[in-house]
Structure formats: C-alpha cells, structure tokens
N, C-alpha and C. Protein backbone atom coordinates (compact mmCIF):
# COMPACT_ATOMS: atom_id res chain seq x y z
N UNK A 1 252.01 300.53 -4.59
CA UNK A 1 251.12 299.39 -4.71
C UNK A 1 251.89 298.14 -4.28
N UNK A 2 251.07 297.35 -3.58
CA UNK A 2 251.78 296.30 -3.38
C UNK A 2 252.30 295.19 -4.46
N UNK A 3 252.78 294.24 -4.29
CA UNK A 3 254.19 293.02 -4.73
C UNK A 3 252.63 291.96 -5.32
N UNK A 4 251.74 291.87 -4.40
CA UNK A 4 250.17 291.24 -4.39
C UNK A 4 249.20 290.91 -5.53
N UNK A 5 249.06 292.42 -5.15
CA UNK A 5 248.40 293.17 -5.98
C UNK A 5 248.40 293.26 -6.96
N UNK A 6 250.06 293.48 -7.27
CA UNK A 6 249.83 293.77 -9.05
C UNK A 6 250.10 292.45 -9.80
N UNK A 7 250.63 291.43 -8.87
CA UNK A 7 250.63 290.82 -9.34
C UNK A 7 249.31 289.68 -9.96
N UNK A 8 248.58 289.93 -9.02
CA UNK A 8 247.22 289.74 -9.28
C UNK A 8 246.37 290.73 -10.26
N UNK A 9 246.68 291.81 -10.58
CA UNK A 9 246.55 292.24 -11.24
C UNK A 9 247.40 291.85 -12.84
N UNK A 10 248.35 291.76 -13.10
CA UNK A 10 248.86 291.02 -14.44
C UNK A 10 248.26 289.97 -14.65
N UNK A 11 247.86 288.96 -13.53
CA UNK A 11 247.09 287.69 -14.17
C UNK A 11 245.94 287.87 -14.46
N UNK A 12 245.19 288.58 -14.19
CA UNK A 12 243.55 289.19 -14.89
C UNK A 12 244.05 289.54 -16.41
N UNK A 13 245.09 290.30 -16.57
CA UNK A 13 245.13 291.06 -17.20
C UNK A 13 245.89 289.83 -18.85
N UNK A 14 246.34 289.01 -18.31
CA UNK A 14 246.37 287.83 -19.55
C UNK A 14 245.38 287.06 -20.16
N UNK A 15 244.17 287.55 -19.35
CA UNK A 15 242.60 287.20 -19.97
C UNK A 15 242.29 288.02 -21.38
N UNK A 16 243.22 289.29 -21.01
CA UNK A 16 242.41 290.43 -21.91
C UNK A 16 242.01 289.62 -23.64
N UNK A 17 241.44 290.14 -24.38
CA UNK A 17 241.12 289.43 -25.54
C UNK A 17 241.86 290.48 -26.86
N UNK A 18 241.71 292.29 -26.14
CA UNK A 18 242.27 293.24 -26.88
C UNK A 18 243.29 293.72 -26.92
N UNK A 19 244.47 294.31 -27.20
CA UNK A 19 245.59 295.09 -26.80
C UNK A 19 245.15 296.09 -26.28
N UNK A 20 245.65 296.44 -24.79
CA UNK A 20 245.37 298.15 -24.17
C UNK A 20 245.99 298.85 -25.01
N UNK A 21 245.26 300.03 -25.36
CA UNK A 21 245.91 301.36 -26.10
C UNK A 21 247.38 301.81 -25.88
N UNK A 22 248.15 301.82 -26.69
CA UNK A 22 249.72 302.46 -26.01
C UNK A 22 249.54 303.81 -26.56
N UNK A 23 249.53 304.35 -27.46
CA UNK A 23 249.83 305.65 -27.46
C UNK A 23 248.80 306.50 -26.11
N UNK A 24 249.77 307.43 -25.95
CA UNK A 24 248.56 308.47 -24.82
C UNK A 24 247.57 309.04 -25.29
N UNK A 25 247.48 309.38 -26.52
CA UNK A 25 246.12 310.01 -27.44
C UNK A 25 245.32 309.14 -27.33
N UNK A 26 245.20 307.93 -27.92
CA UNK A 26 244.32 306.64 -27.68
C UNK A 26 244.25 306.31 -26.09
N UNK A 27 245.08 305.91 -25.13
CA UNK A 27 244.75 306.02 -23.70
C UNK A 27 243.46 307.50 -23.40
N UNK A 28 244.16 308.04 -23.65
CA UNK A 28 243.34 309.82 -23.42
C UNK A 28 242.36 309.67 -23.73
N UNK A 29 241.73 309.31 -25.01
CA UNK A 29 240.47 308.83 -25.78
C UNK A 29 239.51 308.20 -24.80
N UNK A 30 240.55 306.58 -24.49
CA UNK A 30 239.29 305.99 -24.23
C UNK A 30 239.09 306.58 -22.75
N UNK A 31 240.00 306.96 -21.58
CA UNK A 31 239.56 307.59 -20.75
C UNK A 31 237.84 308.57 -20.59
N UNK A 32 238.44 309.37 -21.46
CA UNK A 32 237.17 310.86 -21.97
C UNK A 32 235.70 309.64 -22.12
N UNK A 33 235.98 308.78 -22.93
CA UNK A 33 234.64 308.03 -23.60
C UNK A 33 234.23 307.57 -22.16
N UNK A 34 235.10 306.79 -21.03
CA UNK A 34 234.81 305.84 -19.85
C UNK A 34 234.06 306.84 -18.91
N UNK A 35 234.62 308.60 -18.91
CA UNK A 35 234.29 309.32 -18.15
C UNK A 35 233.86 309.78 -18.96
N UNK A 36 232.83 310.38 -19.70
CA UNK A 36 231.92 310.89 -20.35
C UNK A 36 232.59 312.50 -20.15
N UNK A 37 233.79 312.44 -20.85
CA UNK A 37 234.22 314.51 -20.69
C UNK A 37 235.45 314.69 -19.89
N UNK A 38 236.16 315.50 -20.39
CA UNK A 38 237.51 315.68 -20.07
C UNK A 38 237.51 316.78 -18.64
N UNK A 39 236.71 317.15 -18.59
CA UNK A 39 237.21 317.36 -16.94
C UNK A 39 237.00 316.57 -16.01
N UNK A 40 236.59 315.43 -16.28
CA UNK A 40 236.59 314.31 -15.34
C UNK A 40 237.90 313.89 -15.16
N UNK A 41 238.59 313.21 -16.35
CA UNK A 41 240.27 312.75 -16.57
C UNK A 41 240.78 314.11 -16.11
N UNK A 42 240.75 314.89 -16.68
CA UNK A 42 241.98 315.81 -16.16
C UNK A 42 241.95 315.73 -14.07
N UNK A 43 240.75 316.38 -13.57
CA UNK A 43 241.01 315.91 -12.21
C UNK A 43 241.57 314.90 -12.06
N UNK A 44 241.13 313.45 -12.22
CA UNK A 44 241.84 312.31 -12.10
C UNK A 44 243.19 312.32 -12.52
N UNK A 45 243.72 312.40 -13.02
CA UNK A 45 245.20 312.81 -13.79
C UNK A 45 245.92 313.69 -13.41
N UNK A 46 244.83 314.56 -12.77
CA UNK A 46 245.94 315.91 -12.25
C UNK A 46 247.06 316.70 -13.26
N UNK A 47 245.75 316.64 -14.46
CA UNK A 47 246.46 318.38 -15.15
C UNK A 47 244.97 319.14 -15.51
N UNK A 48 245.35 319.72 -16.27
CA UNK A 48 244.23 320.94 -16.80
C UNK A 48 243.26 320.29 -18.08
N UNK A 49 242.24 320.77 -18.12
CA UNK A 49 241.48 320.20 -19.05
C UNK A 49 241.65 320.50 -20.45
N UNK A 50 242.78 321.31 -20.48
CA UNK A 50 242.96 321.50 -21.97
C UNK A 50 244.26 320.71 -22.39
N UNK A 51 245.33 320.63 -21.36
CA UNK A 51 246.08 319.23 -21.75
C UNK A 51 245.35 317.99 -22.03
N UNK A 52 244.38 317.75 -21.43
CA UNK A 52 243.56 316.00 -21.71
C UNK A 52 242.97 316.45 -23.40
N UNK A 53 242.79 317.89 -23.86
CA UNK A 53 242.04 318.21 -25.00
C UNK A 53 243.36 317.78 -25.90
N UNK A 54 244.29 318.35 -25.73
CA UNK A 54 245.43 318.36 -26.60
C UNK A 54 245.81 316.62 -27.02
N UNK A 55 246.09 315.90 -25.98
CA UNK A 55 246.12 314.85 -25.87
C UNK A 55 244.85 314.17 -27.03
N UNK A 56 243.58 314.50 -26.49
CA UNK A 56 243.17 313.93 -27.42
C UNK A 56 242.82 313.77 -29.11
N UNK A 57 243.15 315.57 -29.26
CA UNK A 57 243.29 315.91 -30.71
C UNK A 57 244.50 315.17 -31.11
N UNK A 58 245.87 315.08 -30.37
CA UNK A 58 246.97 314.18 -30.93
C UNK A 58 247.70 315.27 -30.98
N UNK A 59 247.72 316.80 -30.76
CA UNK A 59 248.61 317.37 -30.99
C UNK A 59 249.62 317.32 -29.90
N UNK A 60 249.72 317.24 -28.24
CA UNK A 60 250.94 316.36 -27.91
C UNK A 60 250.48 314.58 -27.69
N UNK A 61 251.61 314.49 -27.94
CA UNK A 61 252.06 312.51 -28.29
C UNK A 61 252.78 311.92 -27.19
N UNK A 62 253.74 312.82 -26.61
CA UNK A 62 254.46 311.92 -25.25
C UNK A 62 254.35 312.46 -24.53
N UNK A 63 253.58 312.40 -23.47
CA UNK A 63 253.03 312.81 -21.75
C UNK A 63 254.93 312.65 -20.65
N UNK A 64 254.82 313.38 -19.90
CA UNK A 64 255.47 312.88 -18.90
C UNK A 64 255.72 311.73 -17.78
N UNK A 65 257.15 311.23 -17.42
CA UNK A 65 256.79 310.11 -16.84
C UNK A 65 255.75 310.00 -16.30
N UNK A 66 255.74 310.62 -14.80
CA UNK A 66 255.13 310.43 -14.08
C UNK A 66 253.40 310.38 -14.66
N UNK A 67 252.77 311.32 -15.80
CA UNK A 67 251.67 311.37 -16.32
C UNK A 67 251.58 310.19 -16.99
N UNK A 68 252.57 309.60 -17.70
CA UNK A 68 252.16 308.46 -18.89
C UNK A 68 252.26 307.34 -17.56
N UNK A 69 252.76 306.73 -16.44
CA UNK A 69 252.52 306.30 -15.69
C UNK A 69 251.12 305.99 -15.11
N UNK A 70 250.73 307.50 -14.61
CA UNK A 70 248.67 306.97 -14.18
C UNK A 70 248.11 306.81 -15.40
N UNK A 71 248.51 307.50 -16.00
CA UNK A 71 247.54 307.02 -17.15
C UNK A 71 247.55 305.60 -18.15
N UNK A 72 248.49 305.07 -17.93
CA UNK A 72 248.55 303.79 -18.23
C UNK A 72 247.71 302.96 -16.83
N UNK A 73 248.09 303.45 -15.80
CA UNK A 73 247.41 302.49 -14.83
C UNK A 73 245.87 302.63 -14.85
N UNK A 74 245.21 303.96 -14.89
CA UNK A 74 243.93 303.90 -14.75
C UNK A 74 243.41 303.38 -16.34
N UNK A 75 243.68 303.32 -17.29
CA UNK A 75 243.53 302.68 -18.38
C UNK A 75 243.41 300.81 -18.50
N UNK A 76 244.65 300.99 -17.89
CA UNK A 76 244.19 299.19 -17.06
C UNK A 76 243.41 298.61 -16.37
N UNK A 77 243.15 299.88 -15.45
CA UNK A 77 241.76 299.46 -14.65
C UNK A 77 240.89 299.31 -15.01
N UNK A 78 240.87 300.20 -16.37
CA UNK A 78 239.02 300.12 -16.77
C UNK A 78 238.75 299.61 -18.18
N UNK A 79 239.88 298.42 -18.32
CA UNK A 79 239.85 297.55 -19.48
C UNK A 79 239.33 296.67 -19.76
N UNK A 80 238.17 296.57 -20.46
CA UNK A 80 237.81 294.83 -20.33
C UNK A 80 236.98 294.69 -19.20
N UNK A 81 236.25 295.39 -18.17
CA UNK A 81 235.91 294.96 -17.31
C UNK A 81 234.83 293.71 -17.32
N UNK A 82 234.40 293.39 -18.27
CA UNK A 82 233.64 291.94 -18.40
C UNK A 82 234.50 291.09 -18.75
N UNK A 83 235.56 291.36 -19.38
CA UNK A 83 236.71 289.85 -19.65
C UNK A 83 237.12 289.64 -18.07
N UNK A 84 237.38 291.05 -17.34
CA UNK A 84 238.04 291.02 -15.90
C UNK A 84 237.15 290.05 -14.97
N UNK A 85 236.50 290.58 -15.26
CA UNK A 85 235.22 289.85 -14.32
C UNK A 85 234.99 288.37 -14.28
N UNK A 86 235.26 287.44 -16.06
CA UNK A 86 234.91 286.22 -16.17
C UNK A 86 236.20 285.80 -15.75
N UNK A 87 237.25 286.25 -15.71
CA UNK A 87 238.35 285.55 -15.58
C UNK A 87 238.39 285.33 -13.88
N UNK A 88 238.29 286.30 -13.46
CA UNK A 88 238.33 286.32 -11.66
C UNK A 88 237.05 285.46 -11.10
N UNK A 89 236.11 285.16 -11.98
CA UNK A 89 235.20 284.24 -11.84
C UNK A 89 235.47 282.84 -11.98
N UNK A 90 235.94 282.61 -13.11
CA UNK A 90 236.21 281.31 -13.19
C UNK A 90 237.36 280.93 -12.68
N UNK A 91 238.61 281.89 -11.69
CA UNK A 91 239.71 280.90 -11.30
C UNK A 91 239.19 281.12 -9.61
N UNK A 92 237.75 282.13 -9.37
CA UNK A 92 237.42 282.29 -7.74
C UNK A 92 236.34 280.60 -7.66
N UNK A 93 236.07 279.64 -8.95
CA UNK A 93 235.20 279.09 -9.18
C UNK A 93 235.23 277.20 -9.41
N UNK A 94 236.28 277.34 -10.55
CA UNK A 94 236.78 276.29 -10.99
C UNK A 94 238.35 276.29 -11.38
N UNK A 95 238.50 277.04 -11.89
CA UNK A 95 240.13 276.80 -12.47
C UNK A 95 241.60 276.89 -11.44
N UNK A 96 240.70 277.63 -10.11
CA UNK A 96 242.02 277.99 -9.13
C UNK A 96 242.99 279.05 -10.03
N UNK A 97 244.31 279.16 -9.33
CA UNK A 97 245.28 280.27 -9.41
C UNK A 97 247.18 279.48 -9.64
N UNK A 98 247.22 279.94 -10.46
CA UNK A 98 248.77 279.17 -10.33
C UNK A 98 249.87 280.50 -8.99
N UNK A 99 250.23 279.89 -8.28
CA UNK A 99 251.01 281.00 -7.84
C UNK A 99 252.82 280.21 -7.78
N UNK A 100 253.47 281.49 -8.85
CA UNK A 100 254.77 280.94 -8.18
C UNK A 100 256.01 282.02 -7.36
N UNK A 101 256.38 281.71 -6.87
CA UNK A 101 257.25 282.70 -5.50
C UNK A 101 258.48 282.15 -5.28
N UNK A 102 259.74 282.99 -5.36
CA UNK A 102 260.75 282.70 -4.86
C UNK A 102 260.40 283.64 -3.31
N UNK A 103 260.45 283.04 -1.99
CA UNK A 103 260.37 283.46 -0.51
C UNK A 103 260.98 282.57 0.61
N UNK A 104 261.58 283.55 1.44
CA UNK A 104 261.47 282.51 2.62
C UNK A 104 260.49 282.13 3.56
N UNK A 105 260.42 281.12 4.07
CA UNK A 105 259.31 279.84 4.22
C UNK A 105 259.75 279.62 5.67
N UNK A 106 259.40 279.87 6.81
CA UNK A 106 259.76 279.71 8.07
C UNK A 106 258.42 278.69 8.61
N UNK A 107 258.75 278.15 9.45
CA UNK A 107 257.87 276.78 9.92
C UNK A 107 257.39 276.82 11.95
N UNK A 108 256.64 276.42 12.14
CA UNK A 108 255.73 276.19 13.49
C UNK A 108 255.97 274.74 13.06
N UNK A 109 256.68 274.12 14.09
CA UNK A 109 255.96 273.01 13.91
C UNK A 109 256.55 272.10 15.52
N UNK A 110 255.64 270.36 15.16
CA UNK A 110 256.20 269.95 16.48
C UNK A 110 257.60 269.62 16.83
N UNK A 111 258.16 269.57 18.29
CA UNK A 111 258.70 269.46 19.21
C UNK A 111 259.81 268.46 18.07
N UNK A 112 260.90 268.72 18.24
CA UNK A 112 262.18 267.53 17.58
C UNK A 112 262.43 267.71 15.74
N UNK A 113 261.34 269.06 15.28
CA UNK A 113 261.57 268.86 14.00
C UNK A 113 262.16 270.09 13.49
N UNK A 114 263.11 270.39 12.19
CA UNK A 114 263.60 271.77 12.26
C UNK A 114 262.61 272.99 12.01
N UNK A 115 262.74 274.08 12.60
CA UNK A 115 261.87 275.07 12.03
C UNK A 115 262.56 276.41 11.74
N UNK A 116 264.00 275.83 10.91
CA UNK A 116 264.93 277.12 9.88
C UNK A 116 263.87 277.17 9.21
N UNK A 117 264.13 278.45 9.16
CA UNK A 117 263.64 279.04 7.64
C UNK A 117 264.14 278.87 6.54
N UNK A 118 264.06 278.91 5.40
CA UNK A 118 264.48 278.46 4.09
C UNK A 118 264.10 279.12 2.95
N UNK A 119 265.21 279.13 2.01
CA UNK A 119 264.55 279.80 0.89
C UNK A 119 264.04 278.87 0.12
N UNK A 120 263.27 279.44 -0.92
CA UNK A 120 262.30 278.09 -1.73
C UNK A 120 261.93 278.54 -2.87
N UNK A 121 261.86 277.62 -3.67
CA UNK A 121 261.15 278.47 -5.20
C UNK A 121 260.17 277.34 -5.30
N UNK A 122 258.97 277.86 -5.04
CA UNK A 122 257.49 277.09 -5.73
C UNK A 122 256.77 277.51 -6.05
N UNK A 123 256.35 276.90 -7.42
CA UNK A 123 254.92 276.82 -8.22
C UNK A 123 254.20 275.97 -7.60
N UNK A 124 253.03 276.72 -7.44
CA UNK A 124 252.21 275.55 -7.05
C UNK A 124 250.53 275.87 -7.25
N UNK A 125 249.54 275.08 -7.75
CA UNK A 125 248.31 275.79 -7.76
C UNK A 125 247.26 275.74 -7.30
N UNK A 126 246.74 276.96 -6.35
CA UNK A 126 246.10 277.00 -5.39
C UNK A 126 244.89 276.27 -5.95
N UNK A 127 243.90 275.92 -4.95
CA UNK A 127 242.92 275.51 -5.34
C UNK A 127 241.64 277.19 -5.79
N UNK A 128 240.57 276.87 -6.35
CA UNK A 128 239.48 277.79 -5.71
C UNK A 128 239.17 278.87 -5.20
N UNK A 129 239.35 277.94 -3.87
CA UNK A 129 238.79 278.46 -2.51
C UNK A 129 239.93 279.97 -2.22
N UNK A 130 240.84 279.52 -2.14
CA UNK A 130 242.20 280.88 -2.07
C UNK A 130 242.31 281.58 -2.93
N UNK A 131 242.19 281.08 -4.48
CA UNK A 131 241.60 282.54 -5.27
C UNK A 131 240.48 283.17 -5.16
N UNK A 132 239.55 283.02 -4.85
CA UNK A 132 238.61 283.58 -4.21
C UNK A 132 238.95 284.81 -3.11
N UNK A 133 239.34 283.97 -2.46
CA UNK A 133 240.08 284.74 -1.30
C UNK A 133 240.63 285.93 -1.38
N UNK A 134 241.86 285.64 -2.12
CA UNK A 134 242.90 286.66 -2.90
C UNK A 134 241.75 287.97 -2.96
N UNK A 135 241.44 287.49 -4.50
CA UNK A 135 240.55 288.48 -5.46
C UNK A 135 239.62 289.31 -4.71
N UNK A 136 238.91 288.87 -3.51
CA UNK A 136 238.00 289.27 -2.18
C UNK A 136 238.77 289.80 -1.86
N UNK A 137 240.40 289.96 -1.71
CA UNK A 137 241.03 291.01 -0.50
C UNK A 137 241.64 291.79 -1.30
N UNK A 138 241.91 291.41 -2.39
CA UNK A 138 242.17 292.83 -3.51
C UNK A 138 241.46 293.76 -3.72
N UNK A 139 240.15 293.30 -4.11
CA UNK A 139 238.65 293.79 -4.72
C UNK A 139 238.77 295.01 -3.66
N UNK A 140 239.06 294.76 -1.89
CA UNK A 140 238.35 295.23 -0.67
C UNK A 140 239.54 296.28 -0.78
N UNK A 141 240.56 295.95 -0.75
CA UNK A 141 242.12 296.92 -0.60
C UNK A 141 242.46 296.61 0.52
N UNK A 142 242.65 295.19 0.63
CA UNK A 142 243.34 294.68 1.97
C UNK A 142 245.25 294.77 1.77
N UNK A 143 245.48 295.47 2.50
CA UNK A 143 247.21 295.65 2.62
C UNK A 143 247.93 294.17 2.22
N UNK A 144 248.65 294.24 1.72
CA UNK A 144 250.04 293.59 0.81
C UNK A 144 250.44 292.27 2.41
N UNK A 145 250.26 292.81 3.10
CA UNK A 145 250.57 291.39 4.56
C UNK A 145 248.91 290.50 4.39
N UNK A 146 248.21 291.58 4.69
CA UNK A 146 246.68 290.38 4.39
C UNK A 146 246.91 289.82 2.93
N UNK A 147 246.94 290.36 2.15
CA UNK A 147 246.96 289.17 0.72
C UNK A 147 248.48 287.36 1.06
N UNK A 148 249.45 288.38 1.44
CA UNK A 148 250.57 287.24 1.87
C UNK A 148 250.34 286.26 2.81
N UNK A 149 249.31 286.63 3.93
CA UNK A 149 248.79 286.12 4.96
C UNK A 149 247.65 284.77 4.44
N UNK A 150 247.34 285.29 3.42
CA UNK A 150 245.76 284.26 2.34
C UNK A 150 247.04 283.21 1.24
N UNK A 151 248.00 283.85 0.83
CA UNK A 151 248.56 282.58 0.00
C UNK A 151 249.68 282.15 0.52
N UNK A 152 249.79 282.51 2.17
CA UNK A 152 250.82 281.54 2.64
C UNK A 152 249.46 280.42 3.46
N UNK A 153 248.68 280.91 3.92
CA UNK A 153 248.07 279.81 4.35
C UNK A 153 247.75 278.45 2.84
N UNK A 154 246.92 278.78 1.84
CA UNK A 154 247.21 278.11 0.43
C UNK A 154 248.45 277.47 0.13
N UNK A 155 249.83 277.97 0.56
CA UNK A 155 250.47 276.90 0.62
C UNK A 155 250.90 276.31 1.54
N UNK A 156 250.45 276.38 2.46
CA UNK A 156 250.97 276.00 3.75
C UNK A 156 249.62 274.64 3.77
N UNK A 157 248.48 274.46 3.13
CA UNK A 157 247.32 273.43 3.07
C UNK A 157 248.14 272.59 2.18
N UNK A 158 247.68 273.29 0.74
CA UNK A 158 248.23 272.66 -0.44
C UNK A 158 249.73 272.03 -0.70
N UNK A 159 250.75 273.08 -0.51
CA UNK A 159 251.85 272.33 -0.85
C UNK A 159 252.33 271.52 0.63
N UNK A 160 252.78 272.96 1.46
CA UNK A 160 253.00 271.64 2.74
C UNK A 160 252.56 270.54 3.65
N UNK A 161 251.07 270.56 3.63
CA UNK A 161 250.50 269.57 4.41
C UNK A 161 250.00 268.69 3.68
N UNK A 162 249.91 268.96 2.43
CA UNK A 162 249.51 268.33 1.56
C UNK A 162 247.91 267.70 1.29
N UNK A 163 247.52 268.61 1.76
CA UNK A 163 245.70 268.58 1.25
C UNK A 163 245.20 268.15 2.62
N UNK A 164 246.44 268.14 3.84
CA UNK A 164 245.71 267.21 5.19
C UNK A 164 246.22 265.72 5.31
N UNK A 165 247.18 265.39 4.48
CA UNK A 165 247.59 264.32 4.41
C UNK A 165 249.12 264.21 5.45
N UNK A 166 249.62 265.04 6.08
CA UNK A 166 250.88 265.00 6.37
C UNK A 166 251.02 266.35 7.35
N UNK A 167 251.76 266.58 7.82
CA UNK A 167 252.42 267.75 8.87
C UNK A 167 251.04 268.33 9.37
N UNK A 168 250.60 267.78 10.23
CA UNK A 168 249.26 268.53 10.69
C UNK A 168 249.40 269.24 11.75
N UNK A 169 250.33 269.79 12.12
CA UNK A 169 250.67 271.15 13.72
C UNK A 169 251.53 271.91 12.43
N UNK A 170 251.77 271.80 11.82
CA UNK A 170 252.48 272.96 10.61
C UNK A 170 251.72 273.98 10.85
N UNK A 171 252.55 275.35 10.70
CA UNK A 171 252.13 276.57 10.75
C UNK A 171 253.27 277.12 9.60
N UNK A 172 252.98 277.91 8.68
CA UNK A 172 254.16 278.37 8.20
C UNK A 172 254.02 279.69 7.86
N UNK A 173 255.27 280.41 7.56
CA UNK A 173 255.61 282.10 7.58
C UNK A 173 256.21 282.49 6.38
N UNK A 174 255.18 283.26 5.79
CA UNK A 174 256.09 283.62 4.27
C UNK A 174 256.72 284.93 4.56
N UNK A 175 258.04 284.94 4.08
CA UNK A 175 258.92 286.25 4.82
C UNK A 175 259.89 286.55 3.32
N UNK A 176 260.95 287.36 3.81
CA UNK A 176 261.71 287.78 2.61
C UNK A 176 261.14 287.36 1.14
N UNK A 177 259.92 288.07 1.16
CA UNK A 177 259.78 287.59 -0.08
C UNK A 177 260.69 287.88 -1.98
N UNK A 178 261.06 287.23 -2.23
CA UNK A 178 262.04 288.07 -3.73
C UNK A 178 261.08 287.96 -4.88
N UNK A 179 260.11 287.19 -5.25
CA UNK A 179 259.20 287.72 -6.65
C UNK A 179 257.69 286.49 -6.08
N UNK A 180 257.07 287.06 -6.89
CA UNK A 180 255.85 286.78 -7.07
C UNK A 180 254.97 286.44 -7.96
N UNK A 181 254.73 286.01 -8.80
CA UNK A 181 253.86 285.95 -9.91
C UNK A 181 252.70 284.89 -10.05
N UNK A 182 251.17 285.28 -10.60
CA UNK A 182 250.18 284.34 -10.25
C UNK A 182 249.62 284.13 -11.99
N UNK A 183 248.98 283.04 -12.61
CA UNK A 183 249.00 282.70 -13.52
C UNK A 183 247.39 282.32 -13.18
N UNK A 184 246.21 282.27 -14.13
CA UNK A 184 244.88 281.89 -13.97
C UNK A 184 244.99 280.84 -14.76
C-alpha cells in the first residue's frame, strides 16, 4: 500500500468516536456480523471456515502475523463507515486537510532563479478543494505518484505561490519523499 494512502487513511481514522476491536476474537466477530457468515471472512482472510469459527468462539486468541495483519486491516476498513464518511466530507467541504512532509522539493521556474532541489519540512493546510481531490483518488485507487502528483500541486498553489500572490511560472516536484502525515 502506498506512503498516501495510508496515510490518508490514519487521518479518517482519528475521526473514529469508538476503539477498533484488538483482540482477534472480537475483530473475527465483527467481521462474521459485517459479512453475514463465516465463509465469507474465511475466503477473504484466506483460511478455512472453521478457523474463523474457532476464532470466534475464543478458543484460539493469537492469529498469525501475517493473519492478524489483514485482519486488522479489513477491520479498519469497515469501521465507522458513517463517522468515515462525515469526516472525508467535511475536510472534502470546509475544514481542508493539514498535510505535513519531510520531501525533496525540486522547482521549474524562470530564467536567473535557482531550481536545486531541497529538502524541506512543511506543514501546511491544504485548502478544500485538494482534499477533495486526495479522497477522490484514494476512494478510485489511483497509484501512490497520482495522489503525490494532487498534494504537490496543493503545495506548490498554497505554500509556494502563495494563493497566486508570488512565483507565478513555478512548477514544483515532490521527490525523495521521507514521511508523510495528513491531519483533518
């Protein structure tokens, strides 16, 4: 999964109002309830339908990595999906997206000015219009370069040109990226 993605995914996920289930019996549970019957999860999960049974009686308690892995992820997915929903609403709407990134920042620009690349650490918060965006190319499963491609342009408006006020032939390139994190 992409650097993007999940990270857009953790910031939905600070909306939540409930704690996600940690034990795998309770994960297992609410799975069975979301899919109405354990041979649904078990395909999805990729074991047998009498491990998802066991699981859910409680008689085994710790799944394997790789198993307690999807199953924590598809459990996330299908958490809250009306908290998910108002939250990706109101920052695709009014509240915008905080995004902050340590990356390098490479520049287009005119004739006599430098265009090194640079490393950079900024917070900065998108407007709206680019969370929108985002959440539209997540929602779709647009690859990890199209999402980078939507919040380097967002800062390349917002922070570097400054809303249209300044560097107007600016083009800029988000590259080496080292972390990511987006805040609603």
């Amino acid at each position: 999964m992409s650097m993007f993605g999940e990270g857009l995914d953790r910031a939905v996920e600070q909306a939540f109002t409930r704690p996600v289930p940690k034990s795998a019996g309770a994960q297992m549970r609410y799975l069975v309830k979301q899919y109405k019957g354990t041979r649904a999860v078990a395909q999805m999960l990729r074991v047998s339908q009498r491990t998802v049974e066991r699981y859910v009686k409680d008689q085994i308690k710790r799944p394997r990595k790789d198993l307690a892995l999807r199953l924590e992820n598809e459990v996330k997915k299908r958490w809250q999906p009306q908290i998910r929903a108002k939250a990706k609403q109101a920052a695709a709407t009014s509240t915008g997206l905080v995004i902050d990134t340590r990356a390098r920042f490479g520049y287009t620009a005119a004739p006599g000015t430098t265009d090194d690349a640079r490393l950079r650490h900024l917070t900065v918060a998108l407007p709206p219009t680019y969370a929108a965006r985002l959440f539209e190319a997540r929602d779709r499963g647009d690859s990890d370069q199209q999402l980078r491609d939507i919040a380097a342009e967002g800062l390349q408006e917002v922070y570097f040109k400054d809303g249209g006020r300044r560097a107007a032939g600016l083009a800029v390139e988000y590259t080496d990226l080292e972390h990511i994190a987006f805040d609603l």
